[in-house]
Every structure is written in C-alpha cells, then in structure tokens.
C-alpha atoms as a PDB file:
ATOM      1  CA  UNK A   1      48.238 -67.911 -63.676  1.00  0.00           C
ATOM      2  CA  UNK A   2      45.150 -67.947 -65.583  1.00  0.00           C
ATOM      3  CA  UNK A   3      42.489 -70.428 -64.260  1.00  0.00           C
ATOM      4  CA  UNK A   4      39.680 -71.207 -66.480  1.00  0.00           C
ATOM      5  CA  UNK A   5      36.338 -73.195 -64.933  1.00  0.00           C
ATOM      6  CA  UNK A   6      35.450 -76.389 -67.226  1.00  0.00           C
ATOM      7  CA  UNK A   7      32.370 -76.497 -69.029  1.00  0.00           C
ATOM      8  CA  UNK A   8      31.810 -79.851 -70.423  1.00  0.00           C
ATOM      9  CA  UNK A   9      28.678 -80.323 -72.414  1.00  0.00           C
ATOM     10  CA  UNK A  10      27.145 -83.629 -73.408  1.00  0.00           C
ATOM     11  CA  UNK A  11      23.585 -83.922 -74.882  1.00  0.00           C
ATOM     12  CA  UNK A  12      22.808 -80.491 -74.406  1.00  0.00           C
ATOM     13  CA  UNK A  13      23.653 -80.465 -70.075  1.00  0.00           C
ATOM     14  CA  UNK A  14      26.840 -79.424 -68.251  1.00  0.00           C
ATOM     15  CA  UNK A  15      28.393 -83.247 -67.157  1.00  0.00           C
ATOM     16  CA  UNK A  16      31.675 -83.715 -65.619  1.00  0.00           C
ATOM     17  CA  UNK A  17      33.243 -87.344 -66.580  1.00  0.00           C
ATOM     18  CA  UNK A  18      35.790 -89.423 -64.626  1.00  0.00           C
ATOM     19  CA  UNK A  19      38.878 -90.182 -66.837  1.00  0.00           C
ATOM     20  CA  UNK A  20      36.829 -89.438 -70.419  1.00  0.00           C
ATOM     21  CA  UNK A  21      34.282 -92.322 -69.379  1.00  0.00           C
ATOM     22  CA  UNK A  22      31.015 -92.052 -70.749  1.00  0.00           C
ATOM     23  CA  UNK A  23      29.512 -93.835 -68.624  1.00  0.00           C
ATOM     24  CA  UNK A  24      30.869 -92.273 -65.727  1.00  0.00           C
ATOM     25  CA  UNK A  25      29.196 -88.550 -65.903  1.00  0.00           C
ATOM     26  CA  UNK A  26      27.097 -86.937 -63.378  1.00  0.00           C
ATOM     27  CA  UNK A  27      24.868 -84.270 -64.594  1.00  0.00           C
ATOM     28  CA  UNK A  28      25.423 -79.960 -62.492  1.00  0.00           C
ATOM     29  CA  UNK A  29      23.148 -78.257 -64.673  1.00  0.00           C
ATOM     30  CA  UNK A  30      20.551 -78.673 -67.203  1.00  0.00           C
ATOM     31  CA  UNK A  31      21.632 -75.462 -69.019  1.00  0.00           C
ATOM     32  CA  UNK A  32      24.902 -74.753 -69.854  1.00  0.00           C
ATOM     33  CA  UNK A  33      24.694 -71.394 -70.373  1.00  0.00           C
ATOM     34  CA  UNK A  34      23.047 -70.627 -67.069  1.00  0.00           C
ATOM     35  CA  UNK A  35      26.440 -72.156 -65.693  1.00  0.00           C
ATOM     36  CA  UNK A  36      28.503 -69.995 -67.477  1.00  0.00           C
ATOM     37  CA  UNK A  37      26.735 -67.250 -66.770  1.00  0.00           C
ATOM     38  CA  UNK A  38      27.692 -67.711 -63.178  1.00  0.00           C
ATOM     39  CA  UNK A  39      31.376 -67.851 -63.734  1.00  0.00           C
ATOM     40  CA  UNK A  40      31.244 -64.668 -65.551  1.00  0.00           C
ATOM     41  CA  UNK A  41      29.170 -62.655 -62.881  1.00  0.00           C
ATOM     42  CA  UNK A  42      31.758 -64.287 -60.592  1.00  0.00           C
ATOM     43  CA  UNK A  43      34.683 -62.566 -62.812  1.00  0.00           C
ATOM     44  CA  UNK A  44      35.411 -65.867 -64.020  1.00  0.00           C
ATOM     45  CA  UNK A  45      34.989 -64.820 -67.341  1.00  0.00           C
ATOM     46  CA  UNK A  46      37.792 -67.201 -69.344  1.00  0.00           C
ATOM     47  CA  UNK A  47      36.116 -70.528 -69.418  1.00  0.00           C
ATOM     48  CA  UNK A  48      36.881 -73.993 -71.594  1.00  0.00           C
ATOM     49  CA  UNK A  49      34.093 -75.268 -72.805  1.00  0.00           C
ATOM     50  CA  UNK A  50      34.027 -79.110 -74.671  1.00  0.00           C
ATOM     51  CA  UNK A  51      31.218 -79.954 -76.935  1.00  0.00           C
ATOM     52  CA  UNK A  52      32.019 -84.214 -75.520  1.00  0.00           C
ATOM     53  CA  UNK A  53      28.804 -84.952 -78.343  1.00  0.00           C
ATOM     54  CA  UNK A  54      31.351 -83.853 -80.701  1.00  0.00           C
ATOM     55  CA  UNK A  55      34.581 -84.686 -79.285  1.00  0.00           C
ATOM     56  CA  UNK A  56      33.249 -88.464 -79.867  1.00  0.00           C
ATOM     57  CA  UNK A  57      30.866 -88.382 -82.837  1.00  0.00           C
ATOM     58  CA  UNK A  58      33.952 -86.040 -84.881  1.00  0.00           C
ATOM     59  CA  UNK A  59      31.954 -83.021 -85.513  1.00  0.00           C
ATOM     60  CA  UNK A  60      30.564 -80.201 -83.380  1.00  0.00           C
ATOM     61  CA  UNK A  61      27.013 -81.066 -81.983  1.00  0.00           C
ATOM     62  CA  UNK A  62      25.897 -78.722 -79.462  1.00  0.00           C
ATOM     63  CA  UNK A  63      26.070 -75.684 -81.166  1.00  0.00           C
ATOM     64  CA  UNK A  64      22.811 -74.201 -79.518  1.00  0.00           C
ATOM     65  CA  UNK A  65      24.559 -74.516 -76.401  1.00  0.00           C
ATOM     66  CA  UNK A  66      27.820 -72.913 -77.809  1.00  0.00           C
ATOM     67  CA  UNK A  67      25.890 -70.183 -79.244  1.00  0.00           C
ATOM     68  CA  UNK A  68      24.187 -69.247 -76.113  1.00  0.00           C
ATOM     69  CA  UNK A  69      27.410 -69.241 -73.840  1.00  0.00           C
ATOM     70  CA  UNK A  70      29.496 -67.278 -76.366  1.00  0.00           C
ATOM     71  CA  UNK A  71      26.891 -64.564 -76.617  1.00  0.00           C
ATOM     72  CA  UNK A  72      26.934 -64.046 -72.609  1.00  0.00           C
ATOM     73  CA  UNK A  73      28.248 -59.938 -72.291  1.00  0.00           C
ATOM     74  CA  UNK A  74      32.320 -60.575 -71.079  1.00  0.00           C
ATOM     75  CA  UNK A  75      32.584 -64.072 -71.634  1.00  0.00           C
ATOM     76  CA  UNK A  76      36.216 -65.008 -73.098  1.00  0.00           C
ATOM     77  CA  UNK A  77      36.004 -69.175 -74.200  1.00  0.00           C
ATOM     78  CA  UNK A  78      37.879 -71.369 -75.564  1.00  0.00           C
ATOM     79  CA  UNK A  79      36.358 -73.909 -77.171  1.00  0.00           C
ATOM     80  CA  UNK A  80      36.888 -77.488 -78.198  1.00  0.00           C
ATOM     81  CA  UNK A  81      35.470 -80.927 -79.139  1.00  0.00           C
ATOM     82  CA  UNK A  82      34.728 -82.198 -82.822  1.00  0.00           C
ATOM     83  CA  UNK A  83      36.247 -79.146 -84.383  1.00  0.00           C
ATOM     84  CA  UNK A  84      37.422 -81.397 -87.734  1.00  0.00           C
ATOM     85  CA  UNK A  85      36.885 -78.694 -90.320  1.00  0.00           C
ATOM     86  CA  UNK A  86      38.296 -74.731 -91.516  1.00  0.00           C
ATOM     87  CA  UNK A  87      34.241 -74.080 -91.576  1.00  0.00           C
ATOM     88  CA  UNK A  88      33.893 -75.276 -88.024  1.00  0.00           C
ATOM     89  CA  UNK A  89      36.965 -72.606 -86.850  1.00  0.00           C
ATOM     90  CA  UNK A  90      35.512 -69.761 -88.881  1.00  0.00           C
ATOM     91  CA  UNK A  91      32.124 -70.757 -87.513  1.00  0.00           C
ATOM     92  CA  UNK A  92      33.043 -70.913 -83.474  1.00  0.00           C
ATOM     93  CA  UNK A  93      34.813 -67.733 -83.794  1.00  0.00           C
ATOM     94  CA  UNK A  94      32.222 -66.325 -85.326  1.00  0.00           C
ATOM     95  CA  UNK A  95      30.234 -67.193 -82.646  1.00  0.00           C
ATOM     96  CA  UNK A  96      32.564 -65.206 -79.989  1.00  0.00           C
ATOM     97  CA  UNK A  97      34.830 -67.728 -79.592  1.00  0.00           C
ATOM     98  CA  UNK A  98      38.520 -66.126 -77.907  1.00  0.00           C
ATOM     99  CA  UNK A  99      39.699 -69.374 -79.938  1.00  0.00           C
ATOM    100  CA  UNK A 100      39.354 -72.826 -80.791  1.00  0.00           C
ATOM    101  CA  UNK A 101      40.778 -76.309 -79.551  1.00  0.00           C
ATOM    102  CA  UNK A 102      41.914 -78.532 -81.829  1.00  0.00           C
ATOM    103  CA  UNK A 103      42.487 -82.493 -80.752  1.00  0.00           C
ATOM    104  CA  UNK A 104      41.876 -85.012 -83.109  1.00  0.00           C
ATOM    105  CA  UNK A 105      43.195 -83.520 -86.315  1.00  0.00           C
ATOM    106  CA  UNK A 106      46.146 -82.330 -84.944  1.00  0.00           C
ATOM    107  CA  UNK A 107      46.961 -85.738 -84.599  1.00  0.00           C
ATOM    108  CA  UNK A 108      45.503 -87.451 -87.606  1.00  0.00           C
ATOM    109  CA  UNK A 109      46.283 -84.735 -90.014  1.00  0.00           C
ATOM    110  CA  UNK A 110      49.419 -82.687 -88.393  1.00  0.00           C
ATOM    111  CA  UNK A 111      49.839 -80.799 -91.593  1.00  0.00           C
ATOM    112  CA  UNK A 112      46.366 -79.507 -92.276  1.00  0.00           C
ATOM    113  CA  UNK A 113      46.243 -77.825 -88.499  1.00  0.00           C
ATOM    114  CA  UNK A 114      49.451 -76.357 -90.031  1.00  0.00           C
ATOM    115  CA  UNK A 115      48.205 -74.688 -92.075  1.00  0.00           C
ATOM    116  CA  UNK A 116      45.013 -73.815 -90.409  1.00  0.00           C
ATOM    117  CA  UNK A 117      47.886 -71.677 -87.528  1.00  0.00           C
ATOM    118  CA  UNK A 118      49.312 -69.700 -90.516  1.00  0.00           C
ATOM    119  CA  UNK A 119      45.646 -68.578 -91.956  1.00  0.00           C
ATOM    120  CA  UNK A 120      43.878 -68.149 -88.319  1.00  0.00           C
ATOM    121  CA  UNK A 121      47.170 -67.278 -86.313  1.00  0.00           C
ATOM    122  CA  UNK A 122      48.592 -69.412 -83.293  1.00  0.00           C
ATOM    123  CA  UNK A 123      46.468 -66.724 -80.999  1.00  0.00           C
ATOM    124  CA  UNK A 124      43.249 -67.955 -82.303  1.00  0.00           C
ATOM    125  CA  UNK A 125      44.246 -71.977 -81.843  1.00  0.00           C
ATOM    126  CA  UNK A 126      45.188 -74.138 -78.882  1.00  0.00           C
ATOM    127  CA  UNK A 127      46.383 -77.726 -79.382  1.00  0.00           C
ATOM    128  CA  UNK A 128      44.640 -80.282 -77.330  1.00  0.00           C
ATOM    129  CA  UNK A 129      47.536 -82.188 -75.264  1.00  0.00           C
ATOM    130  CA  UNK A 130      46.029 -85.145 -73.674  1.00  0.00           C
ATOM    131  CA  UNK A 131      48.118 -87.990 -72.379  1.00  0.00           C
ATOM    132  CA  UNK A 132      47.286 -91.579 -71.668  1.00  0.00           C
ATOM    133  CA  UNK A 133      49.331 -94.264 -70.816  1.00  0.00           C
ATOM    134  CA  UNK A 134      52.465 -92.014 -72.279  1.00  0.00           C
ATOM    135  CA  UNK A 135      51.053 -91.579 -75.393  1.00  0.00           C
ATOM    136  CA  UNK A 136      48.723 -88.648 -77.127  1.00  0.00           C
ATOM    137  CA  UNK A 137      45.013 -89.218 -76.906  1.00  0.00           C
ATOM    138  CA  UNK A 138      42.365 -88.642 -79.298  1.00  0.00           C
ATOM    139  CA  UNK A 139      38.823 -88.986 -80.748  1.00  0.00           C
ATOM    140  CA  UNK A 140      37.091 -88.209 -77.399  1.00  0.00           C
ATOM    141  CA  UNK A 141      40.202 -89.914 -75.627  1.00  0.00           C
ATOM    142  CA  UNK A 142      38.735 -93.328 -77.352  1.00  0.00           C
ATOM    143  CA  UNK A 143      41.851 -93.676 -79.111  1.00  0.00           C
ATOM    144  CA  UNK A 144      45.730 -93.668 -78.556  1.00  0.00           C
ATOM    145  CA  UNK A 145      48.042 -92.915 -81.264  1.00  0.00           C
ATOM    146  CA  UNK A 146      52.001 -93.260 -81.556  1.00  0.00           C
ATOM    147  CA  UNK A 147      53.148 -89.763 -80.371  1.00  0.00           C
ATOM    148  CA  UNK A 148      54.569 -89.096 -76.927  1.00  0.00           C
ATOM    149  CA  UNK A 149      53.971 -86.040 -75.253  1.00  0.00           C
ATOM    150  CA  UNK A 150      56.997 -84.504 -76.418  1.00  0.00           C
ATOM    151  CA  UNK A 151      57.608 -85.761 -79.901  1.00  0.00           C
ATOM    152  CA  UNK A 152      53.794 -84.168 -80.521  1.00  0.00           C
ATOM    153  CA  UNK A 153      54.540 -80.841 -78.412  1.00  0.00           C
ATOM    154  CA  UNK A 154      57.930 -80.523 -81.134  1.00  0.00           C
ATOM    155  CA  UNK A 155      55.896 -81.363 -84.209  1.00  0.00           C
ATOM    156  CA  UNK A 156      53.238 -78.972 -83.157  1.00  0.00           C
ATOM    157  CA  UNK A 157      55.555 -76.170 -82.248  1.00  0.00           C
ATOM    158  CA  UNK A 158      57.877 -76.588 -85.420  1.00  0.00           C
ATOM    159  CA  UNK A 159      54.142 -75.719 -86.985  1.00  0.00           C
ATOM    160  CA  UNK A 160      54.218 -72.247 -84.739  1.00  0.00           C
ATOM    161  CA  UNK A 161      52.040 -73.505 -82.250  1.00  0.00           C
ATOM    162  CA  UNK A 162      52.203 -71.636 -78.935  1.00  0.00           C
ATOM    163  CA  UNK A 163      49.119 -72.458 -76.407  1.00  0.00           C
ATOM    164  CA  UNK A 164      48.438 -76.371 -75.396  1.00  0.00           C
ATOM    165  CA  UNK A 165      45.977 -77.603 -73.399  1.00  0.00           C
ATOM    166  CA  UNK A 166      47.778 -80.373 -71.230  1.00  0.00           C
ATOM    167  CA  UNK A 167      45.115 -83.199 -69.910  1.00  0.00           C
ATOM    168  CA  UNK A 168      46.720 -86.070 -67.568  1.00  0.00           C
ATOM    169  CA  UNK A 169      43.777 -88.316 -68.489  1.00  0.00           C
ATOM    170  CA  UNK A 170      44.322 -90.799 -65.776  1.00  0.00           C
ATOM    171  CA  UNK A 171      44.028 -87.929 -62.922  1.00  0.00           C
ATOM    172  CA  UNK A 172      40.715 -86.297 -64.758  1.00  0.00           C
ATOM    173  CA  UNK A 173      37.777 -86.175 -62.752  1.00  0.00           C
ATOM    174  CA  UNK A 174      39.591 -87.842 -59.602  1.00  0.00           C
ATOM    175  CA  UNK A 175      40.385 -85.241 -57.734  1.00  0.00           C
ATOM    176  CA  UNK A 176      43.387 -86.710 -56.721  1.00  0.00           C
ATOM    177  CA  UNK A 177      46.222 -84.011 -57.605  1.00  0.00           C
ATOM    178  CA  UNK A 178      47.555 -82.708 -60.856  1.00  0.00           C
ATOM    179  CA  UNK A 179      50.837 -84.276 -61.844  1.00  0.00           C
ATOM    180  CA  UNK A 180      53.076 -82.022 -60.882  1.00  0.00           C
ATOM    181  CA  UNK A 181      55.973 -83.302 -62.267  1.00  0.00           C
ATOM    182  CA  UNK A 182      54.660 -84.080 -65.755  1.00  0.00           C
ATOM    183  CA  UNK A 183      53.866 -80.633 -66.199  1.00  0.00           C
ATOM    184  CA  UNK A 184      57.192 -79.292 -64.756  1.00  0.00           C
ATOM    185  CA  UNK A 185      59.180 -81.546 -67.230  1.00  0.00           C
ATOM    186  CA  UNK A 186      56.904 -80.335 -70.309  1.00  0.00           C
ATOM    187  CA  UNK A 187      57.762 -76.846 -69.319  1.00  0.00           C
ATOM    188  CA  UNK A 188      61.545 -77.471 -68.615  1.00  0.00           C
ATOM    189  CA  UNK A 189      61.813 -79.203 -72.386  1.00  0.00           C
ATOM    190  CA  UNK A 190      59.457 -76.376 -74.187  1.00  0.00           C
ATOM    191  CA  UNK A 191      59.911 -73.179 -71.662  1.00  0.00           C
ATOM    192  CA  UNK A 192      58.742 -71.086 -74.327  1.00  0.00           C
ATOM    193  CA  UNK A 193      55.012 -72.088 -74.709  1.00  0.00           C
ATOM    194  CA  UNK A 194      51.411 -71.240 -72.892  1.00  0.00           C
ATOM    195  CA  UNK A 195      50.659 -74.388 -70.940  1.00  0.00           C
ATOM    196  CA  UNK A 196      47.365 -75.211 -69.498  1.00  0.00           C
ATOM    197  CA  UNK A 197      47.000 -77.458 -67.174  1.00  0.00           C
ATOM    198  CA  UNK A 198      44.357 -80.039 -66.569  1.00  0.00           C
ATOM    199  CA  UNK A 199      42.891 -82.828 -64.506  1.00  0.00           C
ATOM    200  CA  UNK A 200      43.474 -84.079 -61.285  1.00  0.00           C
ATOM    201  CA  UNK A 201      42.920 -80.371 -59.135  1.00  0.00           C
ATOM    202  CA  UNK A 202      41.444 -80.982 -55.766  1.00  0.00           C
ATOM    203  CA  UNK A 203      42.338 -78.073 -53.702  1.00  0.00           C
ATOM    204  CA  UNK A 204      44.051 -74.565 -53.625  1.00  0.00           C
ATOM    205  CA  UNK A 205      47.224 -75.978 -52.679  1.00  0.00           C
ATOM    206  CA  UNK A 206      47.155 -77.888 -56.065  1.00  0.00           C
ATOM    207  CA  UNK A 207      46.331 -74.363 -57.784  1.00  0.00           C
ATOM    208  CA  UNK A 208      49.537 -72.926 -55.716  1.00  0.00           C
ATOM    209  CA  UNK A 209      51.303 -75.941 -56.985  1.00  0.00           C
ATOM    210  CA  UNK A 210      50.664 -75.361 -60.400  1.00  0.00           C
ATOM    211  CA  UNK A 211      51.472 -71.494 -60.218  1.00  0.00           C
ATOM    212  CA  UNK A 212      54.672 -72.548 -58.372  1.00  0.00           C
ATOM    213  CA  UNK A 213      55.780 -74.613 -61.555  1.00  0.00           C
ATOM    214  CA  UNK A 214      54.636 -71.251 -63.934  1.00  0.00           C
ATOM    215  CA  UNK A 215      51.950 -73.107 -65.692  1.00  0.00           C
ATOM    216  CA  UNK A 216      50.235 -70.466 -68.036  1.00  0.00           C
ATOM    217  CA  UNK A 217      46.881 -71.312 -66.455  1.00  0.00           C
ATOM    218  CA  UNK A 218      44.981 -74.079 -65.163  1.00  0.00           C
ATOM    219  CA  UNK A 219      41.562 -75.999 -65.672  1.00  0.00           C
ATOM    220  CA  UNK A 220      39.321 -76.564 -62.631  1.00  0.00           C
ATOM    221  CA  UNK A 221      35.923 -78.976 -63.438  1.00  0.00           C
ATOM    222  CA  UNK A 222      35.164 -81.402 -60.811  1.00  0.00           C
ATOM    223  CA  UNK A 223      36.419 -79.627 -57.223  1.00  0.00           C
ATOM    224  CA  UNK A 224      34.933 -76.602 -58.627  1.00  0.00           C
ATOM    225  CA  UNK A 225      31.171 -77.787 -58.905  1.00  0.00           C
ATOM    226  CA  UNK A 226      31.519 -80.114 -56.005  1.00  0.00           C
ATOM    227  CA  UNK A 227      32.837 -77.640 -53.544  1.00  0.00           C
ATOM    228  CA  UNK A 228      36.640 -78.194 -52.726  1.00  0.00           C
ATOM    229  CA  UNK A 229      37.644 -74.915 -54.345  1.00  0.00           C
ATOM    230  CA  UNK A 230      35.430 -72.347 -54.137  1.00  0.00           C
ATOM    231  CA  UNK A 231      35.157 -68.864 -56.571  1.00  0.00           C
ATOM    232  CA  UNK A 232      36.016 -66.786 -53.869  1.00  0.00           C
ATOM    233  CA  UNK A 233      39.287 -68.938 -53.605  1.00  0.00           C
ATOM    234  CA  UNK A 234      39.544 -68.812 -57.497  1.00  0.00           C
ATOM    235  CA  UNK A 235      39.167 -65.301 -57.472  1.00  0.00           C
ATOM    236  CA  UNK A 236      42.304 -65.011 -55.233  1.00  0.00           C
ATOM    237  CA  UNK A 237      44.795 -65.706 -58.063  1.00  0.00           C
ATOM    238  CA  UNK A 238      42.981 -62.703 -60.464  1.00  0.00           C
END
C-alpha cells in the first residue's frame, strides 16, 4: 500500500483544514517546499499536494509553490486543486507533476475530463472522489452535486478512469478513523481500480486497516504533522 503525506497549500503556507473548513486551518510551515523536502529525504517521496487557493477560487493559484516542490530531486506528486483547464494539465506536468487531480470538472463537465483521459492517458489523471453527506463534493467541497459515490465511480470508469482519490469529508482532519467500511464497499463494487484513501487516519492501526481492505494507498495529513504516526512508522509499509 502506497501512503502518500498531504501537502495542502493555502496562501502560499502548508495548512491542514478540519472537514474542508476555511476557517478551521492551522498553519505547519511557512514554506511548502521546505515540507516536502522533508518527506522526500525521509523516502517519502510520493506526496499529494492541493493548491486549496485554487480548489475554491476554480483555477490554480499557487503555482510558485507547485513549481518549487515539483523541482525537489525524487519527488513523485500528484497534484490537485483548481485544475479547470487542458493548459493547466499540460502545465503541472510540465512542471514534474507524476499526474494531476481532477475534482470539479469531472463533475460539472463529465465529458470534457473524458476526453482529457484519452489525450493525457488514465496514468497521468486521478479523479477526485470526495463524499459528503452521500453525495460527490466539489468546488473546494463548497458544493454538493447529485451523484453518489458509485453512480460517479461508474460514469468515470465507463470514461477509462482507473486511479480515484477517495475523501470521507466528514472524517477529514478529525483524526477519528478512516471509514473502513465505505472504502471496503467501493472496492467490493469496482475491484478493479487504484483507490486512495483519505481522511480520518489517526494511527498505524488505521494504516493496517486500510492495507487489510487492499486500498491502493492511503493519504496521511493531520496525524502525520501532529505526531500520531510518525515517518519511521510510515516508512514501515515501503
């Protein structure tokens, strides 16, 4: 199981939010890169990093930031938040980018990301997965739309979609647990796809959890940087 360290950047500083609130953040770092720096000379080298300026305003922001992570000797991102536009794909990988995360517009405009998969290939693109309240989240997890979690993870993967990035909204930030049994249901309806799993992971016994279920990998933000799992612990599922 792959486990990638969050990166969250908002107004140019690594944050962490509680549940996508705004107005819940606390500030680890004043440079971003310096962060990710650390998880790479830790062998932590495949991070997700979220631009949250453009993951709310609709179009990537911190691209200073992005620029100097991607350009650190190893690193492997992914990389999401306001990526609206084939320029802003080219662009990121470009940059260094392993590939791109796309939220919003998979769910506002299904068939452009469509055909965005066939010209970059599924490799290149994850789709953003992030549940609230039962339904699929999106614009910075401001908005809700229609689709359930499955009726999205069929349209998407009728479009050759392969990797998704699965957030439990309610349990990001909280430290409470990952939910378990969400992601063992996703995986027992679509067996076939790369799932990532995020939000909620408070210890190694949730990582264990999570490997015991076959997630592809899993996203650790908040008991990372405050010190309930540790890299050396990380480093124990390379």
């Amino acid at each position: 199981m792959l486990i990638l360290p969050a990166l969250d950047i908002y107004q140019g500083k690594c944050v962490r939010l509680r549940q996508g609130n705004f107005t819940d953040q606390t500030v680890y770092s004043d440079s971003p890169a310096d962060v990710a720096r650390s998880f790479v000379e830790a062998s932590l080298a495949h991070l997700h990093v979220v631009d949250l300026d453009g993951a709310r305003q609709g179009a990537v922001t911190n691209w200073e930031s992005l620029k100097e992570i991607l350009s650190i000797p190893g690193v492997q991102a992914q990389v999401g938040g306001g990526v609206r536009s084939k320029e802003d794909i080219e662009r990121v990988l470009e940059l260094g980018a392993r590939r791109v995360v796309l939220g919003s517009i998979a769910v506002t405009l299904p068939t452009v990301v469509k055909k965005w998969i066939q010209e970059f290939g599924a490799s290149r693109i994850a789709i953003a997965l992030d549940v609230h309240n039962g339904k699929i989240a999106h614009s910075g997890w401001m908005a809700e739309s229609d689709y359930s979690p499955n009726t999205f993870l069929l349209e998407m993967t009728g479009f050759r979609a392969t990797t998704f990035i699965c957030t439990d909204i309610a349990r990001d930030g909280m430290m409470e647990g990952p939910n378990i049994e969400f992601y063992k249901e996703l995986k027992q309806y679509f067996p076939s796809v790369e799932l990532i799993a995020s939000g909620g992971v408070s210890s190694v016994d949730d990582l264990k959890a999570l490997q015991n279920i076959h997630v592809a990998g899993t996203i650790v933000g908040k008991a990372l940087y405050e010190g309930r799992v540790t890299l050396n612990e990380i480093r124990s599922f390379l």
